[in-house]
N, C-alpha and C. Protein backbone atom coordinates (compact mmCIF):
# COMPACT_ATOMS: atom_id res chain seq x y z
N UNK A 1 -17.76 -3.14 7.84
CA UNK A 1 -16.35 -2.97 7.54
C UNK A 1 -15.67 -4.34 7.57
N UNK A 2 -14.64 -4.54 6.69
CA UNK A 2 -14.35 -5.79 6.64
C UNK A 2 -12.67 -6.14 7.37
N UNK A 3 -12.77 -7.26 8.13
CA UNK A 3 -11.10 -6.80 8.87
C UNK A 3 -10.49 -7.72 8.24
N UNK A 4 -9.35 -7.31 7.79
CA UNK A 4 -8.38 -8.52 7.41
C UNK A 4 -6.88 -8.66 8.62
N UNK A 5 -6.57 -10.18 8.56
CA UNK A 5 -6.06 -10.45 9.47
C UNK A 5 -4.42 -9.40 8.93
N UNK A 6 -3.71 -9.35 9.71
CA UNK A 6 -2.09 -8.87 9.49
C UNK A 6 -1.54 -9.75 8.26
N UNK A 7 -1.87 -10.75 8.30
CA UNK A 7 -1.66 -11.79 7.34
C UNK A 7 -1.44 -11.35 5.67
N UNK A 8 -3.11 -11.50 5.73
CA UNK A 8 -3.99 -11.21 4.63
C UNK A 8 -3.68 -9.40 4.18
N UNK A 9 -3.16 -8.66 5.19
CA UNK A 9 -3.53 -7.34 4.71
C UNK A 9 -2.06 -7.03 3.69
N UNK A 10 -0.56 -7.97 4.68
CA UNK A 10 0.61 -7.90 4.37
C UNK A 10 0.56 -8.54 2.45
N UNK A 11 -0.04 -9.51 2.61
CA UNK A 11 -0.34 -10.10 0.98
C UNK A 11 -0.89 -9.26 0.30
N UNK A 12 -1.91 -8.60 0.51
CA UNK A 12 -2.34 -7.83 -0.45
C UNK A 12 -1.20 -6.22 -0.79
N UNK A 13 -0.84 -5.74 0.33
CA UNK A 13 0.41 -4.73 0.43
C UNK A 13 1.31 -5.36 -0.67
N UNK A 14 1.52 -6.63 -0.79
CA UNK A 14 3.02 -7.34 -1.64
C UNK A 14 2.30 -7.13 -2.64
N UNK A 15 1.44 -7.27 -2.98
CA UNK A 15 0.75 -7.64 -4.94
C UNK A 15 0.34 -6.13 -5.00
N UNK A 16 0.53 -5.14 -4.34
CA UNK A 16 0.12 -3.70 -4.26
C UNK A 16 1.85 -2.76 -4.75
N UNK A 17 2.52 -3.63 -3.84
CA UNK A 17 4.35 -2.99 -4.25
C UNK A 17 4.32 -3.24 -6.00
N UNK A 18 3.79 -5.11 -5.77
CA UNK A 18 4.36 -5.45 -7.29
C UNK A 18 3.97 -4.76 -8.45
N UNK A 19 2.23 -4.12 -7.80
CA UNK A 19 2.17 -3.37 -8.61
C UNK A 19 2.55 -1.85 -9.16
N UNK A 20 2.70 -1.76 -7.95
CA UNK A 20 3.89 -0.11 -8.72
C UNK A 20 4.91 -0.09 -8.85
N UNK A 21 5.64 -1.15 -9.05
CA UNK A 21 7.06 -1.04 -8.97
C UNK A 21 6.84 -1.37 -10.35
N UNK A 22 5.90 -2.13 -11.26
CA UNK A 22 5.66 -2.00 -12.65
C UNK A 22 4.86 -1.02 -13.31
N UNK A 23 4.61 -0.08 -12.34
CA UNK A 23 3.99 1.31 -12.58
C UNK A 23 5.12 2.43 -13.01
N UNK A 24 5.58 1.98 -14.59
CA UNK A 24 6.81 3.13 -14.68
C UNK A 24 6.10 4.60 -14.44
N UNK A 25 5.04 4.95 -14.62
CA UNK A 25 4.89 6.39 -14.00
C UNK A 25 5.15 6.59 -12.59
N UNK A 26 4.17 6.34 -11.82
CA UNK A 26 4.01 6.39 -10.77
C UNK A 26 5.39 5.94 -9.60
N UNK A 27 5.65 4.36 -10.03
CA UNK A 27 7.23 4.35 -9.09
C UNK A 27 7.84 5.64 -9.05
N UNK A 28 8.24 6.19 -9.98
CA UNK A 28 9.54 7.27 -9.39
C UNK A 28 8.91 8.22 -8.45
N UNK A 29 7.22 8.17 -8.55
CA UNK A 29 6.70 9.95 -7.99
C UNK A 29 6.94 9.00 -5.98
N UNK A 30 6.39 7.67 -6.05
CA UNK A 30 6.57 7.12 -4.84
C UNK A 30 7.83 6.84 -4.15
N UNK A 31 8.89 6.72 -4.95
CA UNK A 31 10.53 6.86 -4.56
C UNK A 31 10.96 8.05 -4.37
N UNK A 32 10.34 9.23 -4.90
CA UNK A 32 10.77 10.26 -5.18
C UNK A 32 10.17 10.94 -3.65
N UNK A 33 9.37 10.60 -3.33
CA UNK A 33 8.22 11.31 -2.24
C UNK A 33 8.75 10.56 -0.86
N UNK A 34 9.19 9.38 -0.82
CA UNK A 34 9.65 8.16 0.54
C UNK A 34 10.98 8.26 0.18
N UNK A 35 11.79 8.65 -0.42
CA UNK A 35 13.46 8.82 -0.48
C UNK A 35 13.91 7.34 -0.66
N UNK A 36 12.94 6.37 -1.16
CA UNK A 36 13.75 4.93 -1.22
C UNK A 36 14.09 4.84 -2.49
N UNK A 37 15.54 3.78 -2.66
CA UNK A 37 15.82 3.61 -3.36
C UNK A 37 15.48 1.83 -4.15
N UNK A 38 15.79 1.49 -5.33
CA UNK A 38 15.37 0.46 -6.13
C UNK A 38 15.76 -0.70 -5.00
N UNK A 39 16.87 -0.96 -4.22
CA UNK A 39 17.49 -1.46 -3.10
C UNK A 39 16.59 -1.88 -1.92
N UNK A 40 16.23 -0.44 -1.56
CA UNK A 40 15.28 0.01 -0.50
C UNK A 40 13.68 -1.04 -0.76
N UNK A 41 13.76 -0.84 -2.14
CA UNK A 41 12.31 -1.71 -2.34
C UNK A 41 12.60 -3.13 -2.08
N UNK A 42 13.24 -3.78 -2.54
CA UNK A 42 13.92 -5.39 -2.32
C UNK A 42 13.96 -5.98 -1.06
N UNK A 43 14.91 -5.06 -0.24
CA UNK A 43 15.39 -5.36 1.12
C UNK A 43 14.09 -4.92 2.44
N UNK A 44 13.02 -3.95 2.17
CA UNK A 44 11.93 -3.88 3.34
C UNK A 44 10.40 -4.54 2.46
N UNK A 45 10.67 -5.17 1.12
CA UNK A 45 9.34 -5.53 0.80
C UNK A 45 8.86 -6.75 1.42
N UNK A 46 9.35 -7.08 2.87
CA UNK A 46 8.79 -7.90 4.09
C UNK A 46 8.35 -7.42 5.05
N UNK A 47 8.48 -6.18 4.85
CA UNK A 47 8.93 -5.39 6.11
C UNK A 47 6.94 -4.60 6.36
N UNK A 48 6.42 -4.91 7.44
CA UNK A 48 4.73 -4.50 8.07
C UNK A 48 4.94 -3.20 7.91
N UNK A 49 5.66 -2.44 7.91
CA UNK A 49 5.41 -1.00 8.16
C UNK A 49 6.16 -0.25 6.83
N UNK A 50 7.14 -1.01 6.16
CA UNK A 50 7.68 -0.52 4.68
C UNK A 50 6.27 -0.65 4.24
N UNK A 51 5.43 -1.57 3.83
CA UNK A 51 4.09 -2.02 3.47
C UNK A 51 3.26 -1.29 3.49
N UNK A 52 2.93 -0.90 4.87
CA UNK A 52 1.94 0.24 5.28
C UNK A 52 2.37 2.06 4.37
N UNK A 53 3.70 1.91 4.51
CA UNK A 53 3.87 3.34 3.90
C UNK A 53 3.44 3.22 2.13
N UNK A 54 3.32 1.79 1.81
CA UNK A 54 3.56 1.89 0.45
C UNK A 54 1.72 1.96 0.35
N UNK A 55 1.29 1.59 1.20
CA UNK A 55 -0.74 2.04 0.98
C UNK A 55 -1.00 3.20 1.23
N UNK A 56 0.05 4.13 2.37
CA UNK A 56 -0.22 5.15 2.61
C UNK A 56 -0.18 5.99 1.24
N UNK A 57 0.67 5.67 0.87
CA UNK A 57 1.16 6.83 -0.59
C UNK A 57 0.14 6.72 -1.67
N UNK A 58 -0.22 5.45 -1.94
CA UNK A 58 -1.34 5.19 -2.93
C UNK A 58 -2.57 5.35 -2.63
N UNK A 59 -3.04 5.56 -1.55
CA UNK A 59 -3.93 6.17 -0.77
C UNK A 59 -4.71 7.90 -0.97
N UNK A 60 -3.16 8.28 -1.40
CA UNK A 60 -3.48 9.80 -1.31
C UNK A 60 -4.47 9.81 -2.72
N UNK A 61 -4.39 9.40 -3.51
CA UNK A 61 -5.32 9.80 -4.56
C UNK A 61 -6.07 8.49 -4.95
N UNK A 62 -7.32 9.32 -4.98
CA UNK A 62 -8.13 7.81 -5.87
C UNK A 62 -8.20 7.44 -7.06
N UNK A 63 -7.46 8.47 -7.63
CA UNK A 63 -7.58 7.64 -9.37
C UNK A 63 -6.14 6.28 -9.21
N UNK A 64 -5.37 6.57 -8.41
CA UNK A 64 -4.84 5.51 -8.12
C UNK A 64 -4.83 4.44 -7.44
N UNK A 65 -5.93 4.71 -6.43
CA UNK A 65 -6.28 3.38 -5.95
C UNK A 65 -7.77 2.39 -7.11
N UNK A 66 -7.91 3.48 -7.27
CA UNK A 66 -8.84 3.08 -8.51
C UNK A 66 -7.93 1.76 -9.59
N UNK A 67 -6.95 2.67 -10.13
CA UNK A 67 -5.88 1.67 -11.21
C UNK A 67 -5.45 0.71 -10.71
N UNK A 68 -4.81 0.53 -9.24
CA UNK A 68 -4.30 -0.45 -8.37
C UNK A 68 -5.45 -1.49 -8.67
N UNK A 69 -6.79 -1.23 -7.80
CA UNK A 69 -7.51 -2.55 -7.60
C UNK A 69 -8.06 -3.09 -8.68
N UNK A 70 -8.39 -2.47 -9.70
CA UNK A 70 -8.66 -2.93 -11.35
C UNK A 70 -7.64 -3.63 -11.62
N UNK A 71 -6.46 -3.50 -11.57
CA UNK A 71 -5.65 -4.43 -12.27
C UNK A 71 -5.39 -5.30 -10.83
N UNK A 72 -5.96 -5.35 -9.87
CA UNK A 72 -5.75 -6.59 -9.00
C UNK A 72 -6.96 -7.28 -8.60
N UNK A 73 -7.97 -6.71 -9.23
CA UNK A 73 -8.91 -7.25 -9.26
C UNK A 73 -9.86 -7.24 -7.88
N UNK A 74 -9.35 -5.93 -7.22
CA UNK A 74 -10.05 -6.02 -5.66
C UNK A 74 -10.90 -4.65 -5.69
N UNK A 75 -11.68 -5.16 -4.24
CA UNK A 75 -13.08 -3.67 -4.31
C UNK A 75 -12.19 -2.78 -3.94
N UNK A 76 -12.62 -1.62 -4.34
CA UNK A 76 -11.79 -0.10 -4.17
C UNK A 76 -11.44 0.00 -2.77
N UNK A 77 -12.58 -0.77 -1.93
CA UNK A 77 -12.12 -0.24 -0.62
C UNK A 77 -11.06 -1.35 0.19
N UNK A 78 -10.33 -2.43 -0.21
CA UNK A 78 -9.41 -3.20 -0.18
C UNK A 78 -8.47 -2.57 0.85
N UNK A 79 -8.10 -1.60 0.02
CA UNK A 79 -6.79 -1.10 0.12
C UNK A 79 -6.71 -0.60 1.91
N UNK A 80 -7.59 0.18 2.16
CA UNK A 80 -7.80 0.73 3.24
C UNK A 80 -8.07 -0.29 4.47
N UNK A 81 -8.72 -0.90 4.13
CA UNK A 81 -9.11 -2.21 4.99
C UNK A 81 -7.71 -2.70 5.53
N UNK A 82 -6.58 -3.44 4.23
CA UNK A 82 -5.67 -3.40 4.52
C UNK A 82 -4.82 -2.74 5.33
N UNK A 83 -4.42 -1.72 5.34
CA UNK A 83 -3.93 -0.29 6.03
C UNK A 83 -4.31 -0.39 7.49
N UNK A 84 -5.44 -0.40 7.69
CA UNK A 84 -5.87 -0.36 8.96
C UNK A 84 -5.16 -1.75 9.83
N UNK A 85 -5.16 -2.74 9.17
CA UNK A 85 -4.91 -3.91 9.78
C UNK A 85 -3.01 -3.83 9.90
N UNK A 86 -2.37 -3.14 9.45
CA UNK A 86 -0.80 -2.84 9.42
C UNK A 86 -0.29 -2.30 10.39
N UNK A 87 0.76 -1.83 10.89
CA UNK A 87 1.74 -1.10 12.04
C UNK A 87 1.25 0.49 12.03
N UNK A 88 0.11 0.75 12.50
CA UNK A 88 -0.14 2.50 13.00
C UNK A 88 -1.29 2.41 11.91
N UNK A 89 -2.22 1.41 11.58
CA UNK A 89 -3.10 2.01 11.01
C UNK A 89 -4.62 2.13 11.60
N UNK A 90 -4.55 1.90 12.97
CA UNK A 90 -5.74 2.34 13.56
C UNK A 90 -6.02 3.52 13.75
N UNK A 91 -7.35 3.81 13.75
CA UNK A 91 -8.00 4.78 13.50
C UNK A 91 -7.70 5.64 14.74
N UNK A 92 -7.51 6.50 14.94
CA UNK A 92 -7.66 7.60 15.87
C UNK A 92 -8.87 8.68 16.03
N UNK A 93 -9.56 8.66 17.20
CA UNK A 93 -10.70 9.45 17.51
C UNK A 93 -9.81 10.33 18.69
N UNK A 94 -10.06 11.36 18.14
CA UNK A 94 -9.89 12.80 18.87
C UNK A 94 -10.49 13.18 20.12
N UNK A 95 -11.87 12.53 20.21
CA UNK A 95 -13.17 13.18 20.62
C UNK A 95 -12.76 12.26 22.18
C-alpha cells in the first residue's frame, strides 16, 4: 500500500476538484449531493477535510474514479491512497 504524505494527498485532492469542477456533468450531481455552492468551492478548496469530502463523493463509483485518473494520469488506486492520508480517513477495524 502506498502512503502519501498530507502534503502530497492534499495536491492530488486540488487537481481532483479541478477536475470536476470542469466535469459539467458530474459537478452539479456533487453540489447537488454536498449542498455546496460555486462559492463554497473557491473559499474551502484549501480546506483538508472540504478535500477529503470531494474523494469521498468520487469514490462512490468507479467509472468515475476510473475518468478522474485517466485524465490525470494516475493509477486507479491514487485516489484512495489519498483519502486515507486526509482528516477521518483512517481505516477503522471493528474487530
Amino acid at each position: 500500500m502506498s502512503n502519501l504524505s498530507p502534503d502530497a494527498a492534499e495536491t492530488l485532492a486540488l487537481q481532483v476538484l479541478g477536475w470536476l469542477a470542469g466535469n459539467d456533468e458530474l459537478l452539479p450531481v456533487f453540489m447537488g449531493a454536498s449542498g455546496v455552492s460555486q462559492d463554497d468551492l473557491r473559499v474551502n478548496a484549501g480546506s483538508p477535510e472540504f478535500l477529503a469530502s470531494v474523494l469521498d463523493f468520487l469514490l462512490m463509483d468507479d467509472a468515475w474514479v476510473i475518468s478522474c485518473c485517466d485524465a490525470l494520469n494516475r493509477p486507479y488506486d491514487s485516489l484512495i491512497h489519498a483519502r486515507a492520508a486526509l482528516p477521518g480517513g483512517a481505516q477503522i477495524n471493528w474487530t
